[in-house]
C-alpha atoms as a PDB file:
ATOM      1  CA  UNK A   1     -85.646 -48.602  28.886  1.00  0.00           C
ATOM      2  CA  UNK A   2     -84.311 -47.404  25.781  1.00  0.00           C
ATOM      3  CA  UNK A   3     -83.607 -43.972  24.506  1.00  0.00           C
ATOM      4  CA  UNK A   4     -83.190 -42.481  21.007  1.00  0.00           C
ATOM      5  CA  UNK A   5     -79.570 -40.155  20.397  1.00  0.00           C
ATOM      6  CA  UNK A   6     -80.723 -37.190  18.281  1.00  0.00           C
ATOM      7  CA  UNK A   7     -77.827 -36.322  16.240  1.00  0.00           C
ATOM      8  CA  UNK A   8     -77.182 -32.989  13.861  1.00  0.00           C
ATOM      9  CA  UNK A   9     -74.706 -32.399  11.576  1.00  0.00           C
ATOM     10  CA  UNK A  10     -73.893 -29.467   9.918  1.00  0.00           C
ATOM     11  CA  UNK A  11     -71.735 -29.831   6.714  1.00  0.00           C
ATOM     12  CA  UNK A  12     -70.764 -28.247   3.408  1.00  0.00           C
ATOM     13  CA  UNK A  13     -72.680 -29.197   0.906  1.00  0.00           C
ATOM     14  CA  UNK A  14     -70.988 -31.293  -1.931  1.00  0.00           C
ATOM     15  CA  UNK A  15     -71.514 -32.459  -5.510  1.00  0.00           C
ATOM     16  CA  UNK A  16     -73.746 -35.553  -4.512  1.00  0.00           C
ATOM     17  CA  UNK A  17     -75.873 -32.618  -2.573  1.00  0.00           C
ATOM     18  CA  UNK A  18     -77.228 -31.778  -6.056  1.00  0.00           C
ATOM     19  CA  UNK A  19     -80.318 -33.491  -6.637  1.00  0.00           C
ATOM     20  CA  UNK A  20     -81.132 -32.956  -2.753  1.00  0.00           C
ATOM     21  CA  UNK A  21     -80.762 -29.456  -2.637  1.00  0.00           C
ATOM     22  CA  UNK A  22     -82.341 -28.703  -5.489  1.00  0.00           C
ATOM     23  CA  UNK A  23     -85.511 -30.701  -3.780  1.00  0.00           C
ATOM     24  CA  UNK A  24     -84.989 -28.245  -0.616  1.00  0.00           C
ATOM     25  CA  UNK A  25     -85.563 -25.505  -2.827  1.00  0.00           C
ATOM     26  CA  UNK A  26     -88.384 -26.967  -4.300  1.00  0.00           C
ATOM     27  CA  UNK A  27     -89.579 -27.488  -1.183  1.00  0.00           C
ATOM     28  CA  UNK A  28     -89.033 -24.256  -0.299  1.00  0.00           C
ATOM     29  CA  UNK A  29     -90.805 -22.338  -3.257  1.00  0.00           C
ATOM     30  CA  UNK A  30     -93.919 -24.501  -2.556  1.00  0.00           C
ATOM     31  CA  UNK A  31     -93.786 -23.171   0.755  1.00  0.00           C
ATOM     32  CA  UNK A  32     -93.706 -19.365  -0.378  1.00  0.00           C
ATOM     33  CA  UNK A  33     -96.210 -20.501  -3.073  1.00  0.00           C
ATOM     34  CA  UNK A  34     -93.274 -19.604  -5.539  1.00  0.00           C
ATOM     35  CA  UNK A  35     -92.910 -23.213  -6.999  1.00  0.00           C
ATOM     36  CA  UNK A  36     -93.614 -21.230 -11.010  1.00  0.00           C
ATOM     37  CA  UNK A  37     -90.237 -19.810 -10.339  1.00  0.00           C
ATOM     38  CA  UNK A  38     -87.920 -22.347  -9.699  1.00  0.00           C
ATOM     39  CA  UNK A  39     -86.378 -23.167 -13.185  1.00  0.00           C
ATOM     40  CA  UNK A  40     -83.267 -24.705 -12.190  1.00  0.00           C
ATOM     41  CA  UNK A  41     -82.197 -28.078 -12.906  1.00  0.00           C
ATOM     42  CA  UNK A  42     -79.668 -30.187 -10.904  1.00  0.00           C
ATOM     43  CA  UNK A  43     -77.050 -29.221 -13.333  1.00  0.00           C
ATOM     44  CA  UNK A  44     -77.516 -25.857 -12.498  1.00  0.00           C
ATOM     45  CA  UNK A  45     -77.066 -26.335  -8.751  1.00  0.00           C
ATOM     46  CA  UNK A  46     -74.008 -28.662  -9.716  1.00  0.00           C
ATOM     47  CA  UNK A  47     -72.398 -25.692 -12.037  1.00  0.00           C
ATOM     48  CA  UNK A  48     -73.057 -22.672  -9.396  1.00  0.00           C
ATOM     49  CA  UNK A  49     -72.308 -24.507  -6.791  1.00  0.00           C
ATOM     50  CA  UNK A  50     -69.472 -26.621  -7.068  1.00  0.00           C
ATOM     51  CA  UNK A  51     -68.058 -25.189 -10.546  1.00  0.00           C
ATOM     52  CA  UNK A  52     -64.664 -24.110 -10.714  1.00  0.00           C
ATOM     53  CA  UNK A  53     -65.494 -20.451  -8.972  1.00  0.00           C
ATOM     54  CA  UNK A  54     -68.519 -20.589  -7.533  1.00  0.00           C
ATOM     55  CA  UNK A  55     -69.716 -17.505  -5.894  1.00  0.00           C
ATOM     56  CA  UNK A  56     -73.033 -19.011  -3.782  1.00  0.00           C
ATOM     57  CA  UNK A  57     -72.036 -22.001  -0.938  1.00  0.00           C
ATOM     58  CA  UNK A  58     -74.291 -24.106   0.586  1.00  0.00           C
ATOM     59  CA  UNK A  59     -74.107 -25.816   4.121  1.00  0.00           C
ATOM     60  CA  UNK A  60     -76.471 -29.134   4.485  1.00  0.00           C
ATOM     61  CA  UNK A  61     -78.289 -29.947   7.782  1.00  0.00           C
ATOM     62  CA  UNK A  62     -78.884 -33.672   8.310  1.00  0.00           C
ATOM     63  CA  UNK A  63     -80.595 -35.226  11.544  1.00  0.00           C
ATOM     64  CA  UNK A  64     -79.498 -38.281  12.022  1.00  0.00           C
ATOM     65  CA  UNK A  65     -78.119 -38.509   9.029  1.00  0.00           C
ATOM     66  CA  UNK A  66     -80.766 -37.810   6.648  1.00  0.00           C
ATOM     67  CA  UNK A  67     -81.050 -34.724   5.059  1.00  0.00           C
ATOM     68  CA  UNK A  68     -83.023 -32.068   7.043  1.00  0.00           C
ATOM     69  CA  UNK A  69     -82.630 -28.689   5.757  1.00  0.00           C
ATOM     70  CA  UNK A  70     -80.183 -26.368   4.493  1.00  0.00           C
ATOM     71  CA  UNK A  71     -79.035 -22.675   4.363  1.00  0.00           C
ATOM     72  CA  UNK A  72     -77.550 -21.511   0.639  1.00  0.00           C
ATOM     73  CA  UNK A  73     -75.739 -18.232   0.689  1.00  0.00           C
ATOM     74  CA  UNK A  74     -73.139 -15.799  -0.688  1.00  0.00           C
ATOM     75  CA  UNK A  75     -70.562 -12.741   0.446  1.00  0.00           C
ATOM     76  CA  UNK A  76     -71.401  -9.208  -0.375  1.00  0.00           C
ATOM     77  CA  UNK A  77     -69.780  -6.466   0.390  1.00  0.00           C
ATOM     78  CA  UNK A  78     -70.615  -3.068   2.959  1.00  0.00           C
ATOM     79  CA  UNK A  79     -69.283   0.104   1.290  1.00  0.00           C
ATOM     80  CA  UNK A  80     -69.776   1.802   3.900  1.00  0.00           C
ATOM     81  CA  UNK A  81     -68.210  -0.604   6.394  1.00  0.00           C
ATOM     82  CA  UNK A  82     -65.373  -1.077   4.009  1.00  0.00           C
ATOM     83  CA  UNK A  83     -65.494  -5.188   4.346  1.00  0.00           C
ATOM     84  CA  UNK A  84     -67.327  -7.927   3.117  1.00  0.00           C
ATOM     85  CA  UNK A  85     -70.561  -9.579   4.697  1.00  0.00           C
ATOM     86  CA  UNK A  86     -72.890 -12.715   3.837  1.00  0.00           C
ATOM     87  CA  UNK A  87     -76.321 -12.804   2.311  1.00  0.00           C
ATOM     88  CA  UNK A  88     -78.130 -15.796   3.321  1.00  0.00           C
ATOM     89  CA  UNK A  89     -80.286 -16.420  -0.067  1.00  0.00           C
ATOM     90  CA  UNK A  90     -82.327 -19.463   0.962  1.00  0.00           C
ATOM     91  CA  UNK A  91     -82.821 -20.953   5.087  1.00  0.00           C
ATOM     92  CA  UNK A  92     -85.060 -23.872   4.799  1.00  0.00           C
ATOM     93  CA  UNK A  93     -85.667 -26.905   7.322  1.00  0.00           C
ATOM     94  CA  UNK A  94     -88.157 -29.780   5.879  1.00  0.00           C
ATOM     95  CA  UNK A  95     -91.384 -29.926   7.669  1.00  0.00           C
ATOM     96  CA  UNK A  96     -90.936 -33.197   9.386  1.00  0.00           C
ATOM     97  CA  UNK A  97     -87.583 -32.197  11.185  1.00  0.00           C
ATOM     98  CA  UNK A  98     -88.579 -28.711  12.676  1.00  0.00           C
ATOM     99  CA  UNK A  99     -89.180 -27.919  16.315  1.00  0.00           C
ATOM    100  CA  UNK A 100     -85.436 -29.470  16.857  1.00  0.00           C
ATOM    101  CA  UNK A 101     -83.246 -26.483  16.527  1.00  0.00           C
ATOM    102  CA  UNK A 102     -82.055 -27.240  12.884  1.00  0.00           C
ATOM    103  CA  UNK A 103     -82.985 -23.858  11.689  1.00  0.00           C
ATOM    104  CA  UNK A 104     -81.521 -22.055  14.797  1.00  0.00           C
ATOM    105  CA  UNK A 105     -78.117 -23.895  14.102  1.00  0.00           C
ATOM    106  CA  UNK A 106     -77.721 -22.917  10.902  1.00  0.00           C
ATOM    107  CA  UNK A 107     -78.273 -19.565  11.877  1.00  0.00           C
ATOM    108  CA  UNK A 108     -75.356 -19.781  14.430  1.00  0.00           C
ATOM    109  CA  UNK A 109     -73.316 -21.544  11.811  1.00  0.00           C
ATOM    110  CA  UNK A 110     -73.416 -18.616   9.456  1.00  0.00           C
ATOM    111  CA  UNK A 111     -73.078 -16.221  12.500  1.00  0.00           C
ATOM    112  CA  UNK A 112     -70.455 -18.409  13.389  1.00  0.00           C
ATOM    113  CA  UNK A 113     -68.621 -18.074  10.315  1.00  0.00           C
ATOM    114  CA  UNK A 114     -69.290 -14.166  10.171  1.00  0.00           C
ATOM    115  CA  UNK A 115     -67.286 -13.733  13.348  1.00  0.00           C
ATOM    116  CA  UNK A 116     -64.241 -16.337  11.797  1.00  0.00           C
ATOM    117  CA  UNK A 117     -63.793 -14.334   8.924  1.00  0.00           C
ATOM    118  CA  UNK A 118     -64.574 -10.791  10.562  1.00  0.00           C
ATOM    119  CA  UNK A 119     -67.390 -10.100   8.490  1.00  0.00           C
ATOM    120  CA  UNK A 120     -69.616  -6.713   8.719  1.00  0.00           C
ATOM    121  CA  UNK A 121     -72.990  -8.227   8.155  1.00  0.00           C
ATOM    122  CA  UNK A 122     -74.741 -11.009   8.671  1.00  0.00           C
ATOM    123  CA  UNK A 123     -78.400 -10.932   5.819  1.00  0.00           C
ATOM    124  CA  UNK A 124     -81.257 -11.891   4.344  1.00  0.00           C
ATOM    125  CA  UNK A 125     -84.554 -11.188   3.577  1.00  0.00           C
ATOM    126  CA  UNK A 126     -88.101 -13.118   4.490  1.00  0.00           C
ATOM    127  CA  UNK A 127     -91.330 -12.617   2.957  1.00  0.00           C
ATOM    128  CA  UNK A 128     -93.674 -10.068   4.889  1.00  0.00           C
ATOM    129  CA  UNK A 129     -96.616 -12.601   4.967  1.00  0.00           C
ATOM    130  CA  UNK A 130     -94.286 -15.709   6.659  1.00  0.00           C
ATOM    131  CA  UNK A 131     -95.203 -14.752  10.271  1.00  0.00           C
ATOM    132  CA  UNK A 132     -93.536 -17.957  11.513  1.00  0.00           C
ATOM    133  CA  UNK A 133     -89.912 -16.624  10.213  1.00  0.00           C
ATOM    134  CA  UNK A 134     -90.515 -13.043  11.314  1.00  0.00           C
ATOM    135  CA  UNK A 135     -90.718 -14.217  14.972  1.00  0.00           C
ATOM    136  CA  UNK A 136     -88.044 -16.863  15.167  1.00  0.00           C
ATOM    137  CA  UNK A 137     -85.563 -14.078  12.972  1.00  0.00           C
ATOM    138  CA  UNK A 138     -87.183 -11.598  15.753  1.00  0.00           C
ATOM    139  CA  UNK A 139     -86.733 -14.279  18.384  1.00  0.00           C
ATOM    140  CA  UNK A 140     -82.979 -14.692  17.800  1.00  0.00           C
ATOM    141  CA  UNK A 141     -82.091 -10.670  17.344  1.00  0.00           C
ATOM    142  CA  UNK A 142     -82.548  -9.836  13.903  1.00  0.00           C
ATOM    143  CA  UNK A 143     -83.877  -6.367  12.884  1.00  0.00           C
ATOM    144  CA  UNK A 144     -86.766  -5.984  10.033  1.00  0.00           C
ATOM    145  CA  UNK A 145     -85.227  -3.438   7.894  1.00  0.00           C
ATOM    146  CA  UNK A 146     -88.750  -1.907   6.594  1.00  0.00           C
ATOM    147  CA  UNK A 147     -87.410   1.202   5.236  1.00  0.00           C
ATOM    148  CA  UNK A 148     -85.452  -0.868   2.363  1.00  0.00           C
ATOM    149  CA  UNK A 149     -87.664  -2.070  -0.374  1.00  0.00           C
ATOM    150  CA  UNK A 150     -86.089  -4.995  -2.729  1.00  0.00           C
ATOM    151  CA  UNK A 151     -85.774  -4.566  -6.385  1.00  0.00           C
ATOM    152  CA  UNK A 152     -85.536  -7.624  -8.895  1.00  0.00           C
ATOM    153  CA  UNK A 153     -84.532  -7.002 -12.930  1.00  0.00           C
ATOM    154  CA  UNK A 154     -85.269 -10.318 -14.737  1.00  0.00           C
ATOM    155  CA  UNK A 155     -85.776 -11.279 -18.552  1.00  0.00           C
ATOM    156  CA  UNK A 156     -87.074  -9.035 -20.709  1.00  0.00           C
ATOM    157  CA  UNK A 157     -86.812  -6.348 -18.146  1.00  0.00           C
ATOM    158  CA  UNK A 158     -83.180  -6.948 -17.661  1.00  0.00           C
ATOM    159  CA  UNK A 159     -82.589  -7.777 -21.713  1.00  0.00           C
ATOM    160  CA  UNK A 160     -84.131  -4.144 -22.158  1.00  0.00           C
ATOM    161  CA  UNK A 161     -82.058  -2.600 -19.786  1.00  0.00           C
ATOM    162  CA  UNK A 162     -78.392  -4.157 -20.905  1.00  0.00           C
ATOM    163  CA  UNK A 163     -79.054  -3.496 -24.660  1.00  0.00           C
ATOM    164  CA  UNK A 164     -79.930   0.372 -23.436  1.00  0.00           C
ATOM    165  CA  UNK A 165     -83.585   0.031 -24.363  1.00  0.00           C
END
């Protein structure tokens, strides 16, 4: 009789991550039908993540080694809580490995880390039509914030805006 060990790892992600990563978000933005957006290039991953300050982090799931999924995010700050918190920008597991826990885990990671470093707020946002990510965020205790409605200023919008147009 022989039996499989299911193994995951959660690291941080590092230079050689690049080109990987960048395929996760890919990934990712085919999944929210978003793909038209995604203009960066593995240099641009290498630069903002793993430049001399970067300001976004990136942990890596792998299952048994290979590359699974991953959860990108940054700190931002409560003013009124007075302390810093983490935004979790992207959570994404690759089809093939979900249904193992990967996504749950790095979830707890980030909660995990939250708690270490005595953060205020754990957050992040999820489309309003992915009904699969509403109920596991629902499923594990988060609260949809519906009364907060995102805003986004990019290209000429923003250009306009900073030259006081």
């Amino acid at each position: 009789m022989s039996s499989t060990i299911r193994s995951l790892t959660i690291r941080r992600a590092e230079p050689k991550d690049a080109a990987a990563i960048l395929g996760l978000i890919r990934q990712l933005a085919v999944y929210e039908k978003l793909l038209h957006e995604v203009t960066a290039s593995d240099a641009d991953i290498t630069a903002t993540l793993f430049g001399d300050l970067p300001r976004v982090f990136c942990d890596i799931a792998e299952w048994n080694g290979e590359t699974a999924g991953f959860a990108l995010w940054f700190y931002n700050y409560s003013t009124f809580l007075g302390r810093h918190g983490l935004f979790l920008e992207d959570l994404f597991v690759r089809e093939e490995f979900r249904e193992h826990g990967i996504g749950k885990a790095l979830l707890r990671h980030l909660a995990q880390r939250c708690l270490t470093e005595k953060l205020g707020r754990f957050e992040w946002s999820v489309l309003d039509w992915n009904e699969p990510a509403i109920g596991f965020y629902e499923k594990h205790g988060a609260i949809l914030r519906k009364e907060w409605i995102g805003c986004r200023l990019t290209g000429e919008p923003l250009e306009a805006l900073a030259r006081g147009d």
